[in-house]
N, C-alpha and C. Protein backbone atom coordinates (compact mmCIF):
# COMPACT_ATOMS: atom_id res chain seq x y z
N UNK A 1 -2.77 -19.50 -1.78
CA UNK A 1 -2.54 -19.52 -3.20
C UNK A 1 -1.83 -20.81 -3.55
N UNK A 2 -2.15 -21.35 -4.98
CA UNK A 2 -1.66 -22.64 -4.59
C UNK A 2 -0.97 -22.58 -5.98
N UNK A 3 -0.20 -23.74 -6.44
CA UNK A 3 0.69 -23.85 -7.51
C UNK A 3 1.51 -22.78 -8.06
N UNK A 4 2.15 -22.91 -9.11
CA UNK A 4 3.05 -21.91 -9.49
C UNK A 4 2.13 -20.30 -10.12
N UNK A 5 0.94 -20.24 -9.81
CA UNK A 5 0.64 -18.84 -10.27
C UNK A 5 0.90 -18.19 -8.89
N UNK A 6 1.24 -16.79 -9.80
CA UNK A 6 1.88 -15.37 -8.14
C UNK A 6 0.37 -14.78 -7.96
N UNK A 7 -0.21 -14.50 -6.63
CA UNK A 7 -0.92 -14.04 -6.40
C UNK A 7 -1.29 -12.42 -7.06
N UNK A 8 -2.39 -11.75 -7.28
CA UNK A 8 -2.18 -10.60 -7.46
C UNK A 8 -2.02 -9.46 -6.68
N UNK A 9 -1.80 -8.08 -7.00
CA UNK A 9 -1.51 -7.28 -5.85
C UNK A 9 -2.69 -6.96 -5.14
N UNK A 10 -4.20 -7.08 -5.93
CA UNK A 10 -5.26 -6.62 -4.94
C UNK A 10 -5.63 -8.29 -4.13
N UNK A 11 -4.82 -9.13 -4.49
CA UNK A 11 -5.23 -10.33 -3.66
C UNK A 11 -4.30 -10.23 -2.42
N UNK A 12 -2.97 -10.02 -2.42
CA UNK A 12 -1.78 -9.57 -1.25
C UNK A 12 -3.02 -8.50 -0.21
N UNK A 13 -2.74 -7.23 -1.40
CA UNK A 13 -3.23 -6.48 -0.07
C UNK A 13 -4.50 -6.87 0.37
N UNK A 14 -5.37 -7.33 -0.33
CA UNK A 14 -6.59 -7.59 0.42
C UNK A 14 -6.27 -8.70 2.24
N UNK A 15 -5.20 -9.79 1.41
CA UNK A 15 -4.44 -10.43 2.96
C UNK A 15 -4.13 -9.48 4.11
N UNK A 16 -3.09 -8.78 3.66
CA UNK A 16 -2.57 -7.71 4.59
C UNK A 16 -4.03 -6.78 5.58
N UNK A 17 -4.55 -6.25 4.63
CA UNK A 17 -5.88 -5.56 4.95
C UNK A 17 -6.65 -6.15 6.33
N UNK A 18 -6.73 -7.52 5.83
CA UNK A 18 -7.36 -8.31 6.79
C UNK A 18 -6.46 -8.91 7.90
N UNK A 19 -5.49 -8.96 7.96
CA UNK A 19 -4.77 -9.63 8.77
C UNK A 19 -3.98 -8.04 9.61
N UNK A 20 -4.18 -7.04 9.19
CA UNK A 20 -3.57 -5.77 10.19
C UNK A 20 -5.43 -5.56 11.17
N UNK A 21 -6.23 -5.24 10.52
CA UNK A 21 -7.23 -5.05 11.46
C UNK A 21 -7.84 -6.57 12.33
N UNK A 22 -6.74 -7.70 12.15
CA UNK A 22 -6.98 -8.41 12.89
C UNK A 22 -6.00 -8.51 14.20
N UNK A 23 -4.61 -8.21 13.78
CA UNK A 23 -3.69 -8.46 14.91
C UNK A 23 -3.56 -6.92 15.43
N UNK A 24 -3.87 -5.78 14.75
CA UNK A 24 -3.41 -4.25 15.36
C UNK A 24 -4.67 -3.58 15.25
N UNK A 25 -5.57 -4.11 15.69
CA UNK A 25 -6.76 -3.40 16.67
C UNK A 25 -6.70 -2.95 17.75
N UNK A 26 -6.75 -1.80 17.98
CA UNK A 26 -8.19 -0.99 17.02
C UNK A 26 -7.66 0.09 16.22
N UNK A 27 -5.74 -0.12 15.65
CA UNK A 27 -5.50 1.22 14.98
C UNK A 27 -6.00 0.97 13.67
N UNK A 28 -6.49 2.01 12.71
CA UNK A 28 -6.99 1.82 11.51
C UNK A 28 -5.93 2.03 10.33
N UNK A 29 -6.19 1.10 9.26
CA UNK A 29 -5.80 1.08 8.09
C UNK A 29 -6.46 1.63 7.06
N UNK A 30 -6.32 2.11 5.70
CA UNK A 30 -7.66 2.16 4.90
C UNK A 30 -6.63 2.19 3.47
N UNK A 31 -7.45 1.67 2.23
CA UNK A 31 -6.66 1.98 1.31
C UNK A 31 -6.56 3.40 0.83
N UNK A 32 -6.12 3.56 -0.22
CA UNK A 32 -6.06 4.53 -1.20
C UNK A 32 -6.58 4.55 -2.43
N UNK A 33 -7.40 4.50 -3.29
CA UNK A 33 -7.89 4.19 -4.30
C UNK A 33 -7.39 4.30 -5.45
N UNK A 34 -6.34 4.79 -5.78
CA UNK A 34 -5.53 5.18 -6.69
C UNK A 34 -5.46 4.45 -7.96
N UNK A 35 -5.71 3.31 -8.33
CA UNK A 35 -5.06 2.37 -9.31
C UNK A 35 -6.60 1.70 -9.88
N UNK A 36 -6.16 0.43 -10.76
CA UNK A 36 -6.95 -0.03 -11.64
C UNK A 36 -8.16 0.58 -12.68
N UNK A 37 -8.29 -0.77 -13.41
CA UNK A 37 -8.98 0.44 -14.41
C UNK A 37 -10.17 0.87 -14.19
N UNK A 38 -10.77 2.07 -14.93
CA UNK A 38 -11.48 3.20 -14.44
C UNK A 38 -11.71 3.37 -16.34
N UNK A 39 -13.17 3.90 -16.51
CA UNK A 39 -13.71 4.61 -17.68
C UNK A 39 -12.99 5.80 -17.73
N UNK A 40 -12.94 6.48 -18.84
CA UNK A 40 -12.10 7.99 -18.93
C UNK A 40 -13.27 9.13 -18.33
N UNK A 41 -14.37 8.74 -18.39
CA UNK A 41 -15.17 9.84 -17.56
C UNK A 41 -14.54 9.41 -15.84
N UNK A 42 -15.01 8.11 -15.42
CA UNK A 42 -14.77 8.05 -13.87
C UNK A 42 -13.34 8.69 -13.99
N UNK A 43 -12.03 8.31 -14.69
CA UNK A 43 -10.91 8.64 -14.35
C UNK A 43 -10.64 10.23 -14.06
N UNK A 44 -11.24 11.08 -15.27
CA UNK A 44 -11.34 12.18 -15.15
C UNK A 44 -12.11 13.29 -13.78
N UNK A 45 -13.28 12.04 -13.49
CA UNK A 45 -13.99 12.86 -12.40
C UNK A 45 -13.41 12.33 -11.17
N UNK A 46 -12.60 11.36 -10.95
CA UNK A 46 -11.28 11.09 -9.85
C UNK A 46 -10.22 11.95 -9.68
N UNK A 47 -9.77 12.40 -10.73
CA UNK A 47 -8.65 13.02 -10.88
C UNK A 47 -8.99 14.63 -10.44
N UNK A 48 -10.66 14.98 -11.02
CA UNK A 48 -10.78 16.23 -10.55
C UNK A 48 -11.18 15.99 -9.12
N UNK A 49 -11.14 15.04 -8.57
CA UNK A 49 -11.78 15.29 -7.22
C UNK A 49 -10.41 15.39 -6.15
N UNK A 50 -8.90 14.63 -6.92
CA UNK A 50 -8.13 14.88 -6.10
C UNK A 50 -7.26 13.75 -5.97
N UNK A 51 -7.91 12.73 -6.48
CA UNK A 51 -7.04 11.52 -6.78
C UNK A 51 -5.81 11.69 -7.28
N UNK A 52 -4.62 11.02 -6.76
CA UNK A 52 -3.54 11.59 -7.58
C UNK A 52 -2.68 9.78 -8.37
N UNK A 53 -1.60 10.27 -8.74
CA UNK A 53 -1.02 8.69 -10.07
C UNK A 53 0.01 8.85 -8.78
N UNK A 54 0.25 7.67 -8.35
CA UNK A 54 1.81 7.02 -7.36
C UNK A 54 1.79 6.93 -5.91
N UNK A 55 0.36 7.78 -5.19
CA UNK A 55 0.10 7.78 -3.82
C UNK A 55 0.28 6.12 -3.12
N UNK A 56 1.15 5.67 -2.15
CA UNK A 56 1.16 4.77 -2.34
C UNK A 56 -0.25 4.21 -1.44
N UNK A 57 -0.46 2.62 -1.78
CA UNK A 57 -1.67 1.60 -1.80
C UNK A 57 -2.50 1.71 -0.32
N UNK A 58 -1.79 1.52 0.59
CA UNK A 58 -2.36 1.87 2.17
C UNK A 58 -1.92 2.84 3.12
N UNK A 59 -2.24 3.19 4.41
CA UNK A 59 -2.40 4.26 4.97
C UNK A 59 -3.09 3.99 6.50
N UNK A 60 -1.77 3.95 7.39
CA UNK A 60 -2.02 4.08 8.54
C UNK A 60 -2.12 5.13 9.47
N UNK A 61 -2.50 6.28 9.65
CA UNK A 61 -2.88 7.57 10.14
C UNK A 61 -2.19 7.50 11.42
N UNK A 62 -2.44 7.36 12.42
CA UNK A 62 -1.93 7.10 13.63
C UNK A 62 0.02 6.82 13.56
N UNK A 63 0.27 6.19 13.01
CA UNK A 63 1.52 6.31 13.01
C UNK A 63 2.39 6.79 11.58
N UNK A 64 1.48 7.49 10.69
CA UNK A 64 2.02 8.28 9.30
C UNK A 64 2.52 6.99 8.72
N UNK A 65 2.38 5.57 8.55
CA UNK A 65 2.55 4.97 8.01
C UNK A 65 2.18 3.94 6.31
N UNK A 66 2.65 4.95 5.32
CA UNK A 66 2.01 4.16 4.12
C UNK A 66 2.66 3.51 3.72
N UNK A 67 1.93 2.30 2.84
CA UNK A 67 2.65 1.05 2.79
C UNK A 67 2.18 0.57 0.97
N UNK A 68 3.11 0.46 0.03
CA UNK A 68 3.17 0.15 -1.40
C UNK A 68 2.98 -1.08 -1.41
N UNK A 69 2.38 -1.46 -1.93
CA UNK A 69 2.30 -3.11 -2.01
C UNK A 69 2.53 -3.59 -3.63
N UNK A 70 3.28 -4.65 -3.83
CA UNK A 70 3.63 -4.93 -5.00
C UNK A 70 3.63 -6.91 -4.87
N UNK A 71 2.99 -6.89 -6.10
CA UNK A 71 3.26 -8.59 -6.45
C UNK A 71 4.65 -9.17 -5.86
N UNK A 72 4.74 -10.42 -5.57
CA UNK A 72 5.88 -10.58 -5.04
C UNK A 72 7.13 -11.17 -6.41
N UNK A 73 6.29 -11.57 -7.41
CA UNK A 73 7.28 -11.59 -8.70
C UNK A 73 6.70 -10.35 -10.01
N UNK A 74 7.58 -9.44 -10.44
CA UNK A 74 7.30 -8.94 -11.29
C UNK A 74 7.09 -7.53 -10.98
N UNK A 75 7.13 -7.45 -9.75
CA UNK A 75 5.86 -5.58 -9.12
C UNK A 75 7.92 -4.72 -9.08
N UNK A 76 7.28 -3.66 -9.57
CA UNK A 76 8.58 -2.64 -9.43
C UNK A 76 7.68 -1.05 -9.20
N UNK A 77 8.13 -0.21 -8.81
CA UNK A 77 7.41 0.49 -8.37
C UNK A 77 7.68 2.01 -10.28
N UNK A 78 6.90 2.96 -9.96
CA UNK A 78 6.55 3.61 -10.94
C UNK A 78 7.56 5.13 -10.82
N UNK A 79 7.77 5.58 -11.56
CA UNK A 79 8.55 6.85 -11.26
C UNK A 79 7.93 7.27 -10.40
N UNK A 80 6.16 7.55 -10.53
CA UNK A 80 5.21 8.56 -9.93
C UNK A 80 5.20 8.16 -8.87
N UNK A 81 5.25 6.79 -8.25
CA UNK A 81 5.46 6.05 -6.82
C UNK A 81 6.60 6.47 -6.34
N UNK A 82 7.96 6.51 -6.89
CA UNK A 82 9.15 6.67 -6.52
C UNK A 82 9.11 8.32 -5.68
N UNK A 83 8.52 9.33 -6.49
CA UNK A 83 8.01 10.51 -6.47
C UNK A 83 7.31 10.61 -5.08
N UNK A 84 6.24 10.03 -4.78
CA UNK A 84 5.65 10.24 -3.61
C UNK A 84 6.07 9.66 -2.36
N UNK A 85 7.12 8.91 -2.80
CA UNK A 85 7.93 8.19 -1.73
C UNK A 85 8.50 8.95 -0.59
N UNK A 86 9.51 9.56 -1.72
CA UNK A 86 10.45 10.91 -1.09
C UNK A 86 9.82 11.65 -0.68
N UNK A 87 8.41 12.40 -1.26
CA UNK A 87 7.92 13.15 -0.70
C UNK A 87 7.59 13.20 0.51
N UNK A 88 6.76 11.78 1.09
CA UNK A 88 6.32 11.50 2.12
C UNK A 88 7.25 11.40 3.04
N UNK A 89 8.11 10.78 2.71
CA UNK A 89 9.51 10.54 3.75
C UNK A 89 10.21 12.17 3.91
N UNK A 90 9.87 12.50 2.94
CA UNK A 90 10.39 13.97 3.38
C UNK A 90 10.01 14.62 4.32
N UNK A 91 8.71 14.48 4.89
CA UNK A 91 8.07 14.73 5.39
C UNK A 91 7.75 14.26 6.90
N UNK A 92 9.01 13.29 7.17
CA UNK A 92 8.84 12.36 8.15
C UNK A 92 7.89 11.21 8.13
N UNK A 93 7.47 11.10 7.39
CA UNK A 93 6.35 10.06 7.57
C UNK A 93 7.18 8.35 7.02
N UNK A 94 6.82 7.38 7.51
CA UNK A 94 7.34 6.27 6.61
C UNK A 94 6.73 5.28 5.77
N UNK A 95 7.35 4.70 4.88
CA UNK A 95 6.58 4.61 3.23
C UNK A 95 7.20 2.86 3.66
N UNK A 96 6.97 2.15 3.26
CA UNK A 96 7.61 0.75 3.37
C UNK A 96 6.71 0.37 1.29
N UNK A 97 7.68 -0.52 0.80
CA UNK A 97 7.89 -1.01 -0.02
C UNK A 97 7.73 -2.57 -0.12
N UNK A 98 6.75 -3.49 0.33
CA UNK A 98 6.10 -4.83 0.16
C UNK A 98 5.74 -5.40 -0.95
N UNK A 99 6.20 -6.25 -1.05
CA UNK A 99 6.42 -7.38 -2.36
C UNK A 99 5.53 -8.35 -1.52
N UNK A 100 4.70 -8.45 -2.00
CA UNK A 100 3.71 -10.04 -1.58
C UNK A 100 3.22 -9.67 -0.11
N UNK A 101 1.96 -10.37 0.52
CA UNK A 101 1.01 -10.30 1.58
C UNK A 101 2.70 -10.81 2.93
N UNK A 102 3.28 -11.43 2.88
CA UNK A 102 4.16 -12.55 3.17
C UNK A 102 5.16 -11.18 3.97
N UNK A 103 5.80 -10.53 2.63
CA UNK A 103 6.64 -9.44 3.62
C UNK A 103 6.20 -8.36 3.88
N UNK A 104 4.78 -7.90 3.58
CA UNK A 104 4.15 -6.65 4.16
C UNK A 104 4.22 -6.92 5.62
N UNK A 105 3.65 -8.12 6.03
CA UNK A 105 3.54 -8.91 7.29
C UNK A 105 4.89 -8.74 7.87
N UNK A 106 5.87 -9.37 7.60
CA UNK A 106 7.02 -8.78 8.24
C UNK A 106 7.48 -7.67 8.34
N UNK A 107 7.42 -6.75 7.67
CA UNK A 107 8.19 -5.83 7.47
C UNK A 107 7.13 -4.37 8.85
N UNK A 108 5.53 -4.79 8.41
CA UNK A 108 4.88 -4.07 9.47
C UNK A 108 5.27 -4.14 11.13
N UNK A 109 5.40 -5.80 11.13
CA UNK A 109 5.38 -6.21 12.44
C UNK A 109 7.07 -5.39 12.74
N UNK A 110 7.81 -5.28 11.89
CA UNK A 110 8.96 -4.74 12.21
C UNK A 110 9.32 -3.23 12.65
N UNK A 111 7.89 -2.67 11.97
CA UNK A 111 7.65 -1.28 12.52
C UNK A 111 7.48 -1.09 13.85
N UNK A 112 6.52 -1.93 13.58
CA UNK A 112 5.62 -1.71 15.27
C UNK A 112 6.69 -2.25 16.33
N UNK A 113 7.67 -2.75 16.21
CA UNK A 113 8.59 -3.83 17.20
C UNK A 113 9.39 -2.61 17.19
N UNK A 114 10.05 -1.80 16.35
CA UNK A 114 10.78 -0.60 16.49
C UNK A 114 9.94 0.14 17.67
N UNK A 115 8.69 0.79 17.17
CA UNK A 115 8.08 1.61 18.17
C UNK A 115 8.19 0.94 19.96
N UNK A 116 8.37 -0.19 20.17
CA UNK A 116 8.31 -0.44 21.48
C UNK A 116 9.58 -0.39 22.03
């Protein structure tokens, strides 16, 4: 990304995306579909299918790891995010909170460096 514009959040995670199934193969990542805009029919026939508002952005299965991704200037997370946070963590599972492609990257590699 070059000059003073901030990347966006589906441009971060799309980095992240690509750069976890490159260095932590063969465990899988996948998103969540949750966000952007949507017609009020698609939204409605999402919502009845199970889609929910705040699930956070990615989802590592193998180690219960979901991961929020937020712009690195400007991204704050949503009540409904805040909401599924706790939940998940309630649950044992861990939720990490990434601002930009830059500290998803750290903050993952910091997981995985715990686990060893």
């Amino acid at each position: 990304m070059s000059g003073d514009r901030i990347p966006t959040e589906h441009e971060e995670q799309r980095e992240v995306v690509r750069w976890f199934r490159q260095k932590y193969r063969p465990i899988r990542i996948f998103a969540i579909p949750n966000g952007g805009y949507r017609s009020r029919a698609t939204a409605a026939r999402l919502k009845a299918e199970g889609v929910a508002r705040g699930v956070p952005d990615l989802f590592v299965p193998a180690h219960n790891l979901w991961i929020e991704m937020k712009r690195v200037k400007g991204g704050r997370l949503s009540p409904d995010q805040r909401d599924w946070i706790k939940y998940l963590e309630g649950l044992g599972n861990t939720c990490l909170v990434c601002f930009g492609a830059d500290d998803a990257k750290a903050q993952i590699d910091a997981f995985f460096d715990a686990l060893k």
